[in-house]
PDB file of N, CA and C in Angstrom:
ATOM      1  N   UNK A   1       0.853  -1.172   0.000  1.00  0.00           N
ATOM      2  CA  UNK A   1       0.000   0.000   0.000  1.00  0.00           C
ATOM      3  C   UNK A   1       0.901   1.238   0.000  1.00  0.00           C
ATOM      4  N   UNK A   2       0.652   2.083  -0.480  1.00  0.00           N
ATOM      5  CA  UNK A   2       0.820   3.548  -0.779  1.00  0.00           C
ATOM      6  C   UNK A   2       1.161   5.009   0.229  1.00  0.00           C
ATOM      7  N   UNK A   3       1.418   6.123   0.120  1.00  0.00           N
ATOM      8  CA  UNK A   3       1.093   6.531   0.751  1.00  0.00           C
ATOM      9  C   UNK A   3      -0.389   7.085   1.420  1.00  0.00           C
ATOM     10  N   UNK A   4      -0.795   6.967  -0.613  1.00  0.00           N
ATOM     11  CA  UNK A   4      -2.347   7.505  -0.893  1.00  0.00           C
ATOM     12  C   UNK A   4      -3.390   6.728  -0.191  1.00  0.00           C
ATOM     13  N   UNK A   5      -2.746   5.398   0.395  1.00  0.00           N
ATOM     14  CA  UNK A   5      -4.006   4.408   0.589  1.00  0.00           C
ATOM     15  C   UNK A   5      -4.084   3.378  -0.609  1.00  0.00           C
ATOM     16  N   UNK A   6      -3.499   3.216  -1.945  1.00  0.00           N
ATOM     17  CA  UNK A   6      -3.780   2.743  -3.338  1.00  0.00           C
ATOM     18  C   UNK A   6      -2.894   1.449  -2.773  1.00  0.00           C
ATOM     19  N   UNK A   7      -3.177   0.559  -3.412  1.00  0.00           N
ATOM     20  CA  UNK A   7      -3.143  -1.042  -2.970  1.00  0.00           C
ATOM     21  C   UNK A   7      -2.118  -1.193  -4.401  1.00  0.00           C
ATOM     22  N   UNK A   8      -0.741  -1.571  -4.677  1.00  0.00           N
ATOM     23  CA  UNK A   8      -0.161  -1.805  -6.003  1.00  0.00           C
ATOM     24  C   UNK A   8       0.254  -3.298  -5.761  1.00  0.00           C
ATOM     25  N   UNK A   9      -0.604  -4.199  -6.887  1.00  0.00           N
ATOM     26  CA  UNK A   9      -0.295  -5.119  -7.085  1.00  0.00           C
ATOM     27  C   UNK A   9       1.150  -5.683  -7.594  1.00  0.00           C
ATOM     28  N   UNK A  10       1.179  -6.588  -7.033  1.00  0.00           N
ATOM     29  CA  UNK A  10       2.571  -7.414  -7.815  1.00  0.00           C
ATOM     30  C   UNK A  10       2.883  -7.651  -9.039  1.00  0.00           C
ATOM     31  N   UNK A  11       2.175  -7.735  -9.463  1.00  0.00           N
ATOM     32  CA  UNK A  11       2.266  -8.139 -10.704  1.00  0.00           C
ATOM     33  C   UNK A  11       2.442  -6.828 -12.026  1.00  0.00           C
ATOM     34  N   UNK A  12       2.551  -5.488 -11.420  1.00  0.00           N
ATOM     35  CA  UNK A  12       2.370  -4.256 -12.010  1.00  0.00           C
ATOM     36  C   UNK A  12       4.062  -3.651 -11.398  1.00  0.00           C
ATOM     37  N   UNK A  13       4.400  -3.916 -10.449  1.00  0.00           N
ATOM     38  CA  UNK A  13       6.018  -3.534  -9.978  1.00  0.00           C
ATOM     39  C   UNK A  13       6.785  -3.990 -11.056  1.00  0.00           C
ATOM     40  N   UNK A  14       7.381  -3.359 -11.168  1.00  0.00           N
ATOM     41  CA  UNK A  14       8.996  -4.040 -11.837  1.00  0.00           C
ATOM     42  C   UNK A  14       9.422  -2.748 -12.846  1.00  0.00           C
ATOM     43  N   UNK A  15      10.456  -2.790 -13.763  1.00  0.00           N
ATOM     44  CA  UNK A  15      11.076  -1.736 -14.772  1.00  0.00           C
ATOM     45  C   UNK A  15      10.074  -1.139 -15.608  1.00  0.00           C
ATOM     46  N   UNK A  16      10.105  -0.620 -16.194  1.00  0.00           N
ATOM     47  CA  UNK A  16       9.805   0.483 -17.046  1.00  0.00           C
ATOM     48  C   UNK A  16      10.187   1.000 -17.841  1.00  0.00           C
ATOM     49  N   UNK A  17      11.019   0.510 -18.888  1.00  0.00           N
ATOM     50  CA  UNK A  17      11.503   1.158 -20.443  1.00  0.00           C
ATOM     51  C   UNK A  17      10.868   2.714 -20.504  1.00  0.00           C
ATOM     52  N   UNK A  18       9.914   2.850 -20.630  1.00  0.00           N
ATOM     53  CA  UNK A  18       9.214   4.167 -20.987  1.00  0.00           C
ATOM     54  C   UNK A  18       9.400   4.961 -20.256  1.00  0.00           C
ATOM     55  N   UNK A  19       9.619   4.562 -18.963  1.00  0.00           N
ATOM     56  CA  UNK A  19       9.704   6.014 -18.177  1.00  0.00           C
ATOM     57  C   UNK A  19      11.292   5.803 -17.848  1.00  0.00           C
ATOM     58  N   UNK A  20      11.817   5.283 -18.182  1.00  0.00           N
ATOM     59  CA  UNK A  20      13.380   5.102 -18.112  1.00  0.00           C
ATOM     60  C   UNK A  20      13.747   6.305 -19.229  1.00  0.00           C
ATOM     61  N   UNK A  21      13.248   6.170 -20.620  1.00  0.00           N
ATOM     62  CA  UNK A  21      13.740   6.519 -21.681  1.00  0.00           C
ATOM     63  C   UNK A  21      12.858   7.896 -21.890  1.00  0.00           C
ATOM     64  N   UNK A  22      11.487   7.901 -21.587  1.00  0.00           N
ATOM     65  CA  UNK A  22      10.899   9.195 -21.893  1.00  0.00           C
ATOM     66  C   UNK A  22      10.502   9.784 -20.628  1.00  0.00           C
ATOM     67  N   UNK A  23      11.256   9.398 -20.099  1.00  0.00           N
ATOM     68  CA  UNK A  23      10.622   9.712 -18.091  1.00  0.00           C
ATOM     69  C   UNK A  23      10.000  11.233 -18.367  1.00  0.00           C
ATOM     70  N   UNK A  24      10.155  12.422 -18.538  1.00  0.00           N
ATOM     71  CA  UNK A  24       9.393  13.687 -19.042  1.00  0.00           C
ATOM     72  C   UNK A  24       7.729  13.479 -19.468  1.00  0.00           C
ATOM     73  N   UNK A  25       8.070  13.030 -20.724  1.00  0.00           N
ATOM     74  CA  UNK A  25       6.830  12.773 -21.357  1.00  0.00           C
ATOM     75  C   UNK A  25       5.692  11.416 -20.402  1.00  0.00           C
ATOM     76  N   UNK A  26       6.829  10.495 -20.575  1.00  0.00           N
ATOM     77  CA  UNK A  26       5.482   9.467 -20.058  1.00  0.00           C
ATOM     78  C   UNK A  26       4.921   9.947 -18.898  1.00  0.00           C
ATOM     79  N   UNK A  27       6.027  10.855 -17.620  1.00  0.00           N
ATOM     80  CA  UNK A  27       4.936  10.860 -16.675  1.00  0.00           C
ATOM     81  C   UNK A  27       4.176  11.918 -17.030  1.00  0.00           C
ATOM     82  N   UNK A  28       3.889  13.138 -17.708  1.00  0.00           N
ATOM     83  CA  UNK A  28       2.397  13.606 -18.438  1.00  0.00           C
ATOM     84  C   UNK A  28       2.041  12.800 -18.491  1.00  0.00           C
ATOM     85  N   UNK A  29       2.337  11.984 -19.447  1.00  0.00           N
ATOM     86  CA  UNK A  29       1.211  10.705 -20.532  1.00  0.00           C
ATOM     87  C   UNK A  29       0.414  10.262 -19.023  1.00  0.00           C
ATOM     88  N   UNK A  30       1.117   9.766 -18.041  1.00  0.00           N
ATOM     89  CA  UNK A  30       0.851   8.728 -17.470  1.00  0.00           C
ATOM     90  C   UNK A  30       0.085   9.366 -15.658  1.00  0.00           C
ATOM     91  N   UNK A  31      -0.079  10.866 -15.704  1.00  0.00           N
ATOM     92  CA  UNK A  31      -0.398  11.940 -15.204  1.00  0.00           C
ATOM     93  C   UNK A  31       0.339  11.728 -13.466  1.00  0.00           C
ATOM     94  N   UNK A  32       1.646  11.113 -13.289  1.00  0.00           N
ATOM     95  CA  UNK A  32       2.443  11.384 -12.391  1.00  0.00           C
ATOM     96  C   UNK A  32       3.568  12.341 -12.461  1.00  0.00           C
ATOM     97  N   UNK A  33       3.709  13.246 -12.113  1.00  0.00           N
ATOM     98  CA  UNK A  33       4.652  14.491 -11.915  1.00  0.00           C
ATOM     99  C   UNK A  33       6.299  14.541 -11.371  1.00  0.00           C
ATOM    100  N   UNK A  34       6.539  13.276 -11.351  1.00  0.00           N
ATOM    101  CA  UNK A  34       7.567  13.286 -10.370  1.00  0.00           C
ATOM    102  C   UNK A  34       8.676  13.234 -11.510  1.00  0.00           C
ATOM    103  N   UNK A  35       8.491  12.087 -12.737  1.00  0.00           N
ATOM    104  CA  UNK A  35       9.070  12.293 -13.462  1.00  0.00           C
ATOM    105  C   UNK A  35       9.942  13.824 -13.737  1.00  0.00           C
ATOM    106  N   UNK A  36       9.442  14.949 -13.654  1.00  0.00           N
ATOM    107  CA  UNK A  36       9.681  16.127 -13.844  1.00  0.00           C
ATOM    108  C   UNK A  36      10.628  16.765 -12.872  1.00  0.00           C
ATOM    109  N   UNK A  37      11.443  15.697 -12.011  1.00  0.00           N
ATOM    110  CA  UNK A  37      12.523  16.144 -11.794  1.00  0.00           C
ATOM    111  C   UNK A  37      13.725  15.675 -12.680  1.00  0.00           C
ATOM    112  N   UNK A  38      13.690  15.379 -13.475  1.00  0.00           N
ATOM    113  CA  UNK A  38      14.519  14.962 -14.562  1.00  0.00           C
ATOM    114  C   UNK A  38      14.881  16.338 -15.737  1.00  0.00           C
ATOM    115  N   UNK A  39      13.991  17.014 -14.833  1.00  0.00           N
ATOM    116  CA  UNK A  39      14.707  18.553 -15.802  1.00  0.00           C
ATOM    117  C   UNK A  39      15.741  19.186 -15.050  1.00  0.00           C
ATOM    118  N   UNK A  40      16.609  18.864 -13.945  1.00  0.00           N
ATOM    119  CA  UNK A  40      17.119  19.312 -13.174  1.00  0.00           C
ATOM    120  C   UNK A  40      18.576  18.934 -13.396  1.00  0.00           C
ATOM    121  N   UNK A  41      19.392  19.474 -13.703  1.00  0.00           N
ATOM    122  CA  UNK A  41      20.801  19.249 -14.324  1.00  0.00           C
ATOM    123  C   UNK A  41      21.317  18.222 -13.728  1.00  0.00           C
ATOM    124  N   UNK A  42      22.190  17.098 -13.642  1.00  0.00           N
ATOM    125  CA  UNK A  42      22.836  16.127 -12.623  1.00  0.00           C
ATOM    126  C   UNK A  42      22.069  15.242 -11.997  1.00  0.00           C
ATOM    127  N   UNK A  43      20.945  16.086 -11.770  1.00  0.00           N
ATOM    128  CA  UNK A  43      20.112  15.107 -10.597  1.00  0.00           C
ATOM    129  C   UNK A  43      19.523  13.744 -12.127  1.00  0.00           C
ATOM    130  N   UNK A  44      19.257  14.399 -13.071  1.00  0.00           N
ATOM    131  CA  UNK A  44      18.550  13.779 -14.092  1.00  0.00           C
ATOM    132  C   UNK A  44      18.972  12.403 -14.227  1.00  0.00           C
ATOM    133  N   UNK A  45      20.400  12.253 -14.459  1.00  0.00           N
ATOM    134  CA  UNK A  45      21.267  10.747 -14.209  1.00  0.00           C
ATOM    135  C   UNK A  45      20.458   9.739 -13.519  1.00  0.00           C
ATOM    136  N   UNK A  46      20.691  10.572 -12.244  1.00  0.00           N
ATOM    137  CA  UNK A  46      19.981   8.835 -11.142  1.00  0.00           C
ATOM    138  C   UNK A  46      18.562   9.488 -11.008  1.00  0.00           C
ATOM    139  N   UNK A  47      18.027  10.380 -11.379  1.00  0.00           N
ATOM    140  CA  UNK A  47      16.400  10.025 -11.270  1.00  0.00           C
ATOM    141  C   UNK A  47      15.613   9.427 -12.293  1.00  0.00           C
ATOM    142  N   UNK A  48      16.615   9.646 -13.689  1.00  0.00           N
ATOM    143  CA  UNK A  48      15.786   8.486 -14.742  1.00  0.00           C
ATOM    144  C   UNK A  48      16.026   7.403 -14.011  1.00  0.00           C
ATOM    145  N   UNK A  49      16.510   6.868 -13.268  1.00  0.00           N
ATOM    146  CA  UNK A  49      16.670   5.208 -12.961  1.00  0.00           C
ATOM    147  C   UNK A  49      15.823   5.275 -12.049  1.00  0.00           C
ATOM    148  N   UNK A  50      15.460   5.899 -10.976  1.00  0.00           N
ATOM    149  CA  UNK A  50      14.641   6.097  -9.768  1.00  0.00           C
ATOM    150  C   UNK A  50      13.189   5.882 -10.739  1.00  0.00           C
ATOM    151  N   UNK A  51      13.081   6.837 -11.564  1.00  0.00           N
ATOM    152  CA  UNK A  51      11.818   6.484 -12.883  1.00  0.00           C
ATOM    153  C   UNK A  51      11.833   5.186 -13.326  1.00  0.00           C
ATOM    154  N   UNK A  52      12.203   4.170 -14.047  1.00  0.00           N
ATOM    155  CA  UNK A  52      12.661   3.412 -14.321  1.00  0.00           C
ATOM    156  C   UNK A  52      12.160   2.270 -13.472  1.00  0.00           C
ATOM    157  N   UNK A  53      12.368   2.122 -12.487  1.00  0.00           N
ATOM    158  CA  UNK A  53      11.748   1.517 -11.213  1.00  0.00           C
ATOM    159  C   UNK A  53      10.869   1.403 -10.894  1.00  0.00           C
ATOM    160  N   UNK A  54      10.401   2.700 -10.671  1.00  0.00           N
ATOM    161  CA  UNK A  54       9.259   3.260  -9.380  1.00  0.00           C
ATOM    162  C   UNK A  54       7.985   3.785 -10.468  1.00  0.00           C
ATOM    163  N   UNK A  55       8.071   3.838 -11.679  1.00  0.00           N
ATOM    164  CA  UNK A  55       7.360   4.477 -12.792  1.00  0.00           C
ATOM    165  C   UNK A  55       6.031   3.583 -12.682  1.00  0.00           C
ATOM    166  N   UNK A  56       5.766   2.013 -12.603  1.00  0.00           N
ATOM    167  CA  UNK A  56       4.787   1.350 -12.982  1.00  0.00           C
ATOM    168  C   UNK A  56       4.001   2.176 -11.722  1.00  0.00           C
ATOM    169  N   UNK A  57       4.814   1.724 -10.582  1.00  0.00           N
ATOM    170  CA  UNK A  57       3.797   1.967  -9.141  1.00  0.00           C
ATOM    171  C   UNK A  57       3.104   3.285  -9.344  1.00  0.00           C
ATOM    172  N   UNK A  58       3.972   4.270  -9.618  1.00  0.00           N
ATOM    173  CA  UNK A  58       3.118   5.642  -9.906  1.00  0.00           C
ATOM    174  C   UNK A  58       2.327   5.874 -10.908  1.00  0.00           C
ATOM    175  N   UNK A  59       2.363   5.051 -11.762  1.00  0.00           N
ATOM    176  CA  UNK A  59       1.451   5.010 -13.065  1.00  0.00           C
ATOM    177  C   UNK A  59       0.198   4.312 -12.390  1.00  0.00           C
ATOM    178  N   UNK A  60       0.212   3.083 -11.894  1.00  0.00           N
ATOM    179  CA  UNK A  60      -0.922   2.541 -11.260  1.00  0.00           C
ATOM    180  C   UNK A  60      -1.619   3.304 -10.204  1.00  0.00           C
ATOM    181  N   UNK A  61      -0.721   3.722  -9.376  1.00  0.00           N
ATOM    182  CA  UNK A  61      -1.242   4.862  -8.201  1.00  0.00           C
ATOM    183  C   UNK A  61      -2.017   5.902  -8.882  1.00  0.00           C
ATOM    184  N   UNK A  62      -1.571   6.953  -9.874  1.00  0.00           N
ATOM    185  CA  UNK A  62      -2.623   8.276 -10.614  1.00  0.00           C
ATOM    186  C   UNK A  62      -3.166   7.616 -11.755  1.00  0.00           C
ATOM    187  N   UNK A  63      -3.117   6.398 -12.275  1.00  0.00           N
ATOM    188  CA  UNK A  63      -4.261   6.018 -13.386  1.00  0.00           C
ATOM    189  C   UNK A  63      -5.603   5.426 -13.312  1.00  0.00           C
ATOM    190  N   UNK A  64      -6.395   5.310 -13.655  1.00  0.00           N
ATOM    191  CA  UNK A  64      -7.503   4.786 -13.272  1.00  0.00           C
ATOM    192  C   UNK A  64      -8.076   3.527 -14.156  1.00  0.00           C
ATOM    193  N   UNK A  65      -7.290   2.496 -14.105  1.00  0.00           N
ATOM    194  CA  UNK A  65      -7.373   1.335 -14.759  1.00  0.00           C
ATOM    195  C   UNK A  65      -8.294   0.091 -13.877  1.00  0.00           C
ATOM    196  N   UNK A  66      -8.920  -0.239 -14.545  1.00  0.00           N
ATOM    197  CA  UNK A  66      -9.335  -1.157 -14.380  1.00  0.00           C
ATOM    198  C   UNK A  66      -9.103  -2.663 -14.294  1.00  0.00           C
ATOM    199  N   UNK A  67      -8.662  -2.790 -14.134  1.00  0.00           N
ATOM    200  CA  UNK A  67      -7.445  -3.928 -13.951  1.00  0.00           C
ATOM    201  C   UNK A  67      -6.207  -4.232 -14.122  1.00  0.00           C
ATOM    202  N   UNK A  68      -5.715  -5.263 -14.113  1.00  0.00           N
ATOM    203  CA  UNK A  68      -4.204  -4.866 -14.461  1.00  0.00           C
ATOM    204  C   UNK A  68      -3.230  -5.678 -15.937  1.00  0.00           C
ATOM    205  N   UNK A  69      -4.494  -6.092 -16.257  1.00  0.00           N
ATOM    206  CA  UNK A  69      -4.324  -6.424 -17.701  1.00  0.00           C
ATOM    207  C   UNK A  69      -4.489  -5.144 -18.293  1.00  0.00           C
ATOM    208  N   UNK A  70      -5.008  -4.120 -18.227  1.00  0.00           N
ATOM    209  CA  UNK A  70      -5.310  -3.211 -18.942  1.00  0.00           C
ATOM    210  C   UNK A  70      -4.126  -2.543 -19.027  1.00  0.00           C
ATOM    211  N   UNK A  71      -4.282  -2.257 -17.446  1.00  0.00           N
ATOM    212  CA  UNK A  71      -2.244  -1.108 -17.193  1.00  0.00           C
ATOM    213  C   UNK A  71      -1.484  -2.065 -17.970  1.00  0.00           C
ATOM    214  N   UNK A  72      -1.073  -2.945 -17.725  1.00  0.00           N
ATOM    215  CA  UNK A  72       0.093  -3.480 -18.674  1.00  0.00           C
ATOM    216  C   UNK A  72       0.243  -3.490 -20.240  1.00  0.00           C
ATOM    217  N   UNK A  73      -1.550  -3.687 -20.791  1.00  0.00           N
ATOM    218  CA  UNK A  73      -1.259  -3.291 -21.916  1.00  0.00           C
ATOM    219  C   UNK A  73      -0.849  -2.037 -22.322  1.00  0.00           C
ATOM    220  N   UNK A  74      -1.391  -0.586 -21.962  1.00  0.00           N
ATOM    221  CA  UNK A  74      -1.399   0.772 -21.984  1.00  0.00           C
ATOM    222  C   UNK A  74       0.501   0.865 -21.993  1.00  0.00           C
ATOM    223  N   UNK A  75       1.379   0.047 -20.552  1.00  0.00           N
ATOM    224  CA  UNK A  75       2.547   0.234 -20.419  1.00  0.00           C
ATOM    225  C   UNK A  75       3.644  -0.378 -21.232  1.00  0.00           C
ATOM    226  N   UNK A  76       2.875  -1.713 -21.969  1.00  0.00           N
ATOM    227  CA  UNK A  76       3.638  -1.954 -22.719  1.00  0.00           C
ATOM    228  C   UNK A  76       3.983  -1.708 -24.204  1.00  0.00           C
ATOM    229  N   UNK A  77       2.773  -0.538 -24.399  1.00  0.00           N
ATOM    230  CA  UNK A  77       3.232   0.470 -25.409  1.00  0.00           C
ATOM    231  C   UNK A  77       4.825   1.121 -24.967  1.00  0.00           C
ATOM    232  N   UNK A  78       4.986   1.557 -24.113  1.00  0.00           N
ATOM    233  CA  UNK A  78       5.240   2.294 -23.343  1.00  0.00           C
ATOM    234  C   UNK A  78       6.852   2.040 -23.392  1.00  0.00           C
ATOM    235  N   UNK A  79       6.820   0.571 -23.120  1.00  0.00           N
ATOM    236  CA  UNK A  79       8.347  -0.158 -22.654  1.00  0.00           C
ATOM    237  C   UNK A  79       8.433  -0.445 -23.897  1.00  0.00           C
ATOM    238  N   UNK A  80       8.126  -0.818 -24.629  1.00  0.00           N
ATOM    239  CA  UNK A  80       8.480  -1.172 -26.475  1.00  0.00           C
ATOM    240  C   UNK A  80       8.862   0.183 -26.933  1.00  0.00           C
ATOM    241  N   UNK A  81       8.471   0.942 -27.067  1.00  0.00           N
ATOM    242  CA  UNK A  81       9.141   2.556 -27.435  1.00  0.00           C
ATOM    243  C   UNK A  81      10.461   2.832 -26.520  1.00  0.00           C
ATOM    244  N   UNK A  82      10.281   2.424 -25.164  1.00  0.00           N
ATOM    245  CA  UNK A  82      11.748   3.167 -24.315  1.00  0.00           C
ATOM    246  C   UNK A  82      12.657   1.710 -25.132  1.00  0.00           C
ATOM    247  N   UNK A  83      12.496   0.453 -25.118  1.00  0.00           N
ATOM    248  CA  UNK A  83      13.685  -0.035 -25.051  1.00  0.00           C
ATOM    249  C   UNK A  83      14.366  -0.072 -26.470  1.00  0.00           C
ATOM    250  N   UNK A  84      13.223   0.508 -27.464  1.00  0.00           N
ATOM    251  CA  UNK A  84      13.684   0.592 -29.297  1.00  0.00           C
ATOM    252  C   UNK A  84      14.560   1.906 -28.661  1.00  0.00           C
ATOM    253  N   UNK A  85      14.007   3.195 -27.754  1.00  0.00           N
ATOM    254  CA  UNK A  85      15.295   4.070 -27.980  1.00  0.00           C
ATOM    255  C   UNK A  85      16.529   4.215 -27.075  1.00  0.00           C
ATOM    256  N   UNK A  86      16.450   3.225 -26.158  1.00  0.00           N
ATOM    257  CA  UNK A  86      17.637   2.716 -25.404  1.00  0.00           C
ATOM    258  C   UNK A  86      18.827   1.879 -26.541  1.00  0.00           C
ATOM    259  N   UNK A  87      17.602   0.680 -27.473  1.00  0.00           N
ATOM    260  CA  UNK A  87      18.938   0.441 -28.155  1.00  0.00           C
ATOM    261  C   UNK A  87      19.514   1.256 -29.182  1.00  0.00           C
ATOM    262  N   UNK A  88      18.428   2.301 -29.831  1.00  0.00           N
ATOM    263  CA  UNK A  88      19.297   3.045 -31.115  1.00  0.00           C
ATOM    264  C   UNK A  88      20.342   4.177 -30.326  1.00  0.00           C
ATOM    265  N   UNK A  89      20.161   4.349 -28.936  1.00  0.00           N
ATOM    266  CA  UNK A  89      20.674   5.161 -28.067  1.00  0.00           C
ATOM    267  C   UNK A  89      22.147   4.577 -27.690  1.00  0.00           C
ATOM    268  N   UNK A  90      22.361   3.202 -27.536  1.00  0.00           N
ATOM    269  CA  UNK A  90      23.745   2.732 -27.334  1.00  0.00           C
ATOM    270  C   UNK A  90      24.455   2.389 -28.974  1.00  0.00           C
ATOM    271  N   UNK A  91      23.635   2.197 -29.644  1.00  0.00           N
ATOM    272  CA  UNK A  91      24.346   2.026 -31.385  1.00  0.00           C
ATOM    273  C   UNK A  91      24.724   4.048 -31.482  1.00  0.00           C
ATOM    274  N   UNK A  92      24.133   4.972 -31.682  1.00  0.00           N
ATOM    275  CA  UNK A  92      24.476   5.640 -31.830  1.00  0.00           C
ATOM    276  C   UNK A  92      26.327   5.689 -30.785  1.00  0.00           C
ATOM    277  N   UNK A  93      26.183   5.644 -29.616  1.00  0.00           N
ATOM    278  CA  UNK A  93      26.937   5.996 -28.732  1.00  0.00           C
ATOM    279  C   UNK A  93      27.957   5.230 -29.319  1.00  0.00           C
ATOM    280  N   UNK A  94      27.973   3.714 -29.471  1.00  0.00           N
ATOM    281  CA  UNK A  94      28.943   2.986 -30.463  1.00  0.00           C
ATOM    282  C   UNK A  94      29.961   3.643 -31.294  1.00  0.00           C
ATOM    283  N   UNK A  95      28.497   3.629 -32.709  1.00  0.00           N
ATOM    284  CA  UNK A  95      29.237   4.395 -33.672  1.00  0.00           C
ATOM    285  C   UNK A  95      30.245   5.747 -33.151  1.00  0.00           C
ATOM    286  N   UNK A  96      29.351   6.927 -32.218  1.00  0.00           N
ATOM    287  CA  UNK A  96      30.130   8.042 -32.363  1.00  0.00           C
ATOM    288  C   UNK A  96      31.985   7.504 -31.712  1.00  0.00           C
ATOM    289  N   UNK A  97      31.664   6.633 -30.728  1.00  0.00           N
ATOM    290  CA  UNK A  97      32.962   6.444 -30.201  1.00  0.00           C
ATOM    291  C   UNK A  97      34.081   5.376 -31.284  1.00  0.00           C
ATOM    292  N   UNK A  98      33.214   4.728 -32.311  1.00  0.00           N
ATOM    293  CA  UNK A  98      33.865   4.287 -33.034  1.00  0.00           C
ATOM    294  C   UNK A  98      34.337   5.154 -34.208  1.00  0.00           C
ATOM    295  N   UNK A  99      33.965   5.996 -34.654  1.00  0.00           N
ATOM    296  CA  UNK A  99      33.561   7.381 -35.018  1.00  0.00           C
ATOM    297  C   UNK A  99      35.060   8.210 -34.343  1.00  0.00           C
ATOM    298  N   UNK A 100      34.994   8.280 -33.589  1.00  0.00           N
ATOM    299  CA  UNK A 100      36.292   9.394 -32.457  1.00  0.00           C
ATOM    300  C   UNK A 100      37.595   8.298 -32.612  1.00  0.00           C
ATOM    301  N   UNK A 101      37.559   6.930 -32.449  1.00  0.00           N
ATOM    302  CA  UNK A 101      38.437   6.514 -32.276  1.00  0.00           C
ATOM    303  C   UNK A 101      39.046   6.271 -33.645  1.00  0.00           C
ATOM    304  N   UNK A 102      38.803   6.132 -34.365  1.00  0.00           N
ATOM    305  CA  UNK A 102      38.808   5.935 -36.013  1.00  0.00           C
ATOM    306  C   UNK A 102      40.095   7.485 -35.999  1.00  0.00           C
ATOM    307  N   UNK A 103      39.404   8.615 -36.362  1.00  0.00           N
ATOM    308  CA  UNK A 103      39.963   9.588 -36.490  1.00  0.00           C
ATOM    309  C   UNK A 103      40.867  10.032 -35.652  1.00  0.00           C
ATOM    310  N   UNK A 104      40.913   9.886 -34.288  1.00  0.00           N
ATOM    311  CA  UNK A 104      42.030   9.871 -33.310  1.00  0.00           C
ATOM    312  C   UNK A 104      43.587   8.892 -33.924  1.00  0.00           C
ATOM    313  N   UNK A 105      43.073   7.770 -34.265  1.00  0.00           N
ATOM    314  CA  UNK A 105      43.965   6.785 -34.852  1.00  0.00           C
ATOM    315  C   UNK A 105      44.448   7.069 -36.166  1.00  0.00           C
ATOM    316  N   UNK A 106      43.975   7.515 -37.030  1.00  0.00           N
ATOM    317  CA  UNK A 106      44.514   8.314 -38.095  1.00  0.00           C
ATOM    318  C   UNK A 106      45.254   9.504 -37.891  1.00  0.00           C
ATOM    319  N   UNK A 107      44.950  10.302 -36.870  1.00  0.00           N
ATOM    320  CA  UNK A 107      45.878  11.662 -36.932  1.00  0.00           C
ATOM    321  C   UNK A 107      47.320  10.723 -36.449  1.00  0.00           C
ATOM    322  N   UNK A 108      47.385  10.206 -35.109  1.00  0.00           N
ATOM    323  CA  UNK A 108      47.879   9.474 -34.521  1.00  0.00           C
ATOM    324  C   UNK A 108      49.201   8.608 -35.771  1.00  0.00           C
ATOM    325  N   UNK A 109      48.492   8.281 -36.084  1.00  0.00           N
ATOM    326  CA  UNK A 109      49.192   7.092 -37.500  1.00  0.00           C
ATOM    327  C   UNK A 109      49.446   7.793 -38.145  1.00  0.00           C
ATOM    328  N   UNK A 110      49.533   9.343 -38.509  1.00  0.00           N
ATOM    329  CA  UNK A 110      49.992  10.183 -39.514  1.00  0.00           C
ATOM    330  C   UNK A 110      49.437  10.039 -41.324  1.00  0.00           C
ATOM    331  N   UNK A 111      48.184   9.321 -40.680  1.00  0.00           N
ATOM    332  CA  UNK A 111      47.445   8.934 -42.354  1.00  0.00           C
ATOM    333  C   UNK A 111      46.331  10.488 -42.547  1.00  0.00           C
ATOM    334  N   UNK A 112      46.599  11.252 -41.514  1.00  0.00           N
ATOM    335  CA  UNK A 112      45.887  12.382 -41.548  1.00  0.00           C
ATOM    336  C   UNK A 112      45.799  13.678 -42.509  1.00  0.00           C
ATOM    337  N   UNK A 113      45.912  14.015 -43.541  1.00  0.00           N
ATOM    338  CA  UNK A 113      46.512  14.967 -44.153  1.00  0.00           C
ATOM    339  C   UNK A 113      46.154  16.050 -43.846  1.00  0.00           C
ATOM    340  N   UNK A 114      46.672  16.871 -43.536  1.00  0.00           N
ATOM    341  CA  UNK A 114      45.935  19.100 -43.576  1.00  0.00           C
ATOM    342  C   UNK A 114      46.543  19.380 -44.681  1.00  0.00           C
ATOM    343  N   UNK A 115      45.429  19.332 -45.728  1.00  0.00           N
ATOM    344  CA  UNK A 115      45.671  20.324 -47.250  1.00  0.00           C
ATOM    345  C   UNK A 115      45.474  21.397 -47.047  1.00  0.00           C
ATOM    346  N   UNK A 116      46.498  22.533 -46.952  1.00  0.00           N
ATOM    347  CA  UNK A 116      46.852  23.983 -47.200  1.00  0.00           C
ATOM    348  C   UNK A 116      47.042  24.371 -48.640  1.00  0.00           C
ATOM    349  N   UNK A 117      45.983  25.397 -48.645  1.00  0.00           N
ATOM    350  CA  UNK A 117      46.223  25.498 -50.548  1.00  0.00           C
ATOM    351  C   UNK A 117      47.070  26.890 -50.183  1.00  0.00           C
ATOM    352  N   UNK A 118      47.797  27.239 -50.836  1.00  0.00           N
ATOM    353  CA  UNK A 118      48.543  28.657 -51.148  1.00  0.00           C
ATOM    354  C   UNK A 118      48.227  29.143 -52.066  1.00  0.00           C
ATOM    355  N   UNK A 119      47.833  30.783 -52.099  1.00  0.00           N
ATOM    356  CA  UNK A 119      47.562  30.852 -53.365  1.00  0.00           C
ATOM    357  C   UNK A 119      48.941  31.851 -54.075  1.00  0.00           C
TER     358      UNK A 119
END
C-alpha cells in the first residue's frame, strides 16, 4: 500500500523502459509528476533510474485502470518505445565512439593529411 491508501499489485512492480527513456513525457502521458525532476541538471542521471523503477507503481497509483491487464497493456506500449530508444541510443553511442576513435587513430598514425592550398 501507498502513501495515498492505493493497494499496487505485484504483478504491475517491476522496470519500465518508458519512463526510463521518456521519463518527461510518459509521466504527463501517465499523469504522475515526479518524473519532472529529470529537468534538473545532474540530478537527471539517477532520477531516470529512480523512474525506471518506481514508474509502474506511480502510473498505477494516478491512473484509473481497471485492472491490471489493462495497465500493462497501456505500459507496454510504453516499454516497447523506451527499449527501441535505449537500443538506437547505445548504437548511436557505439558508432560516435567508433567514429572518435577511427579519427584519433589516423591523426595518430599520420594517415591524416591538412591540405593547405597557397595561393
Amino acid at each position: 500500500m501507498d502513501e495515498n491508501g492505493t493497494i499496487v499489485p505485484a504483478e504491475v512492480k517491476g522496470w519500465n523502459w518508458g519512463a526510463f527513456m521518456y521519463n518527461i513525457f510518459w509521466g504527463i502521458g501517465n499523469k504522475t509528476y515526479l518524473p519532472l525532476l529529470c529537468l534538473i541538471p545532474g540530478f537527471n542521471f539517477i532520477w531516470m533510474f529512480v523512474c525506471g523503477f518506481k514508474g509502474n507503481e506511480w502510473a498505477w497509483q494516478k491512473g484509473d485502470y481497471k485492472d491490471v491487464e489493462t495497465f500493462k497493456a497501456v505500459q507496454a506500449t510504453w516499454n516497447r518505445a523506451g527499449i527501441v530508444q535505449f537500443i538506437i541510443g547505445i548504437a548511436f553511442i557505439a558508432l560516435y565512439f567508433l567514429f572518435i576513435g577511427a579519427i584519433i587513430t589516423s591523426i595518430l598514425n599520420g594517415n591524416f593529411e591538412y591540405q593547405h592550398n597557397s595561393y
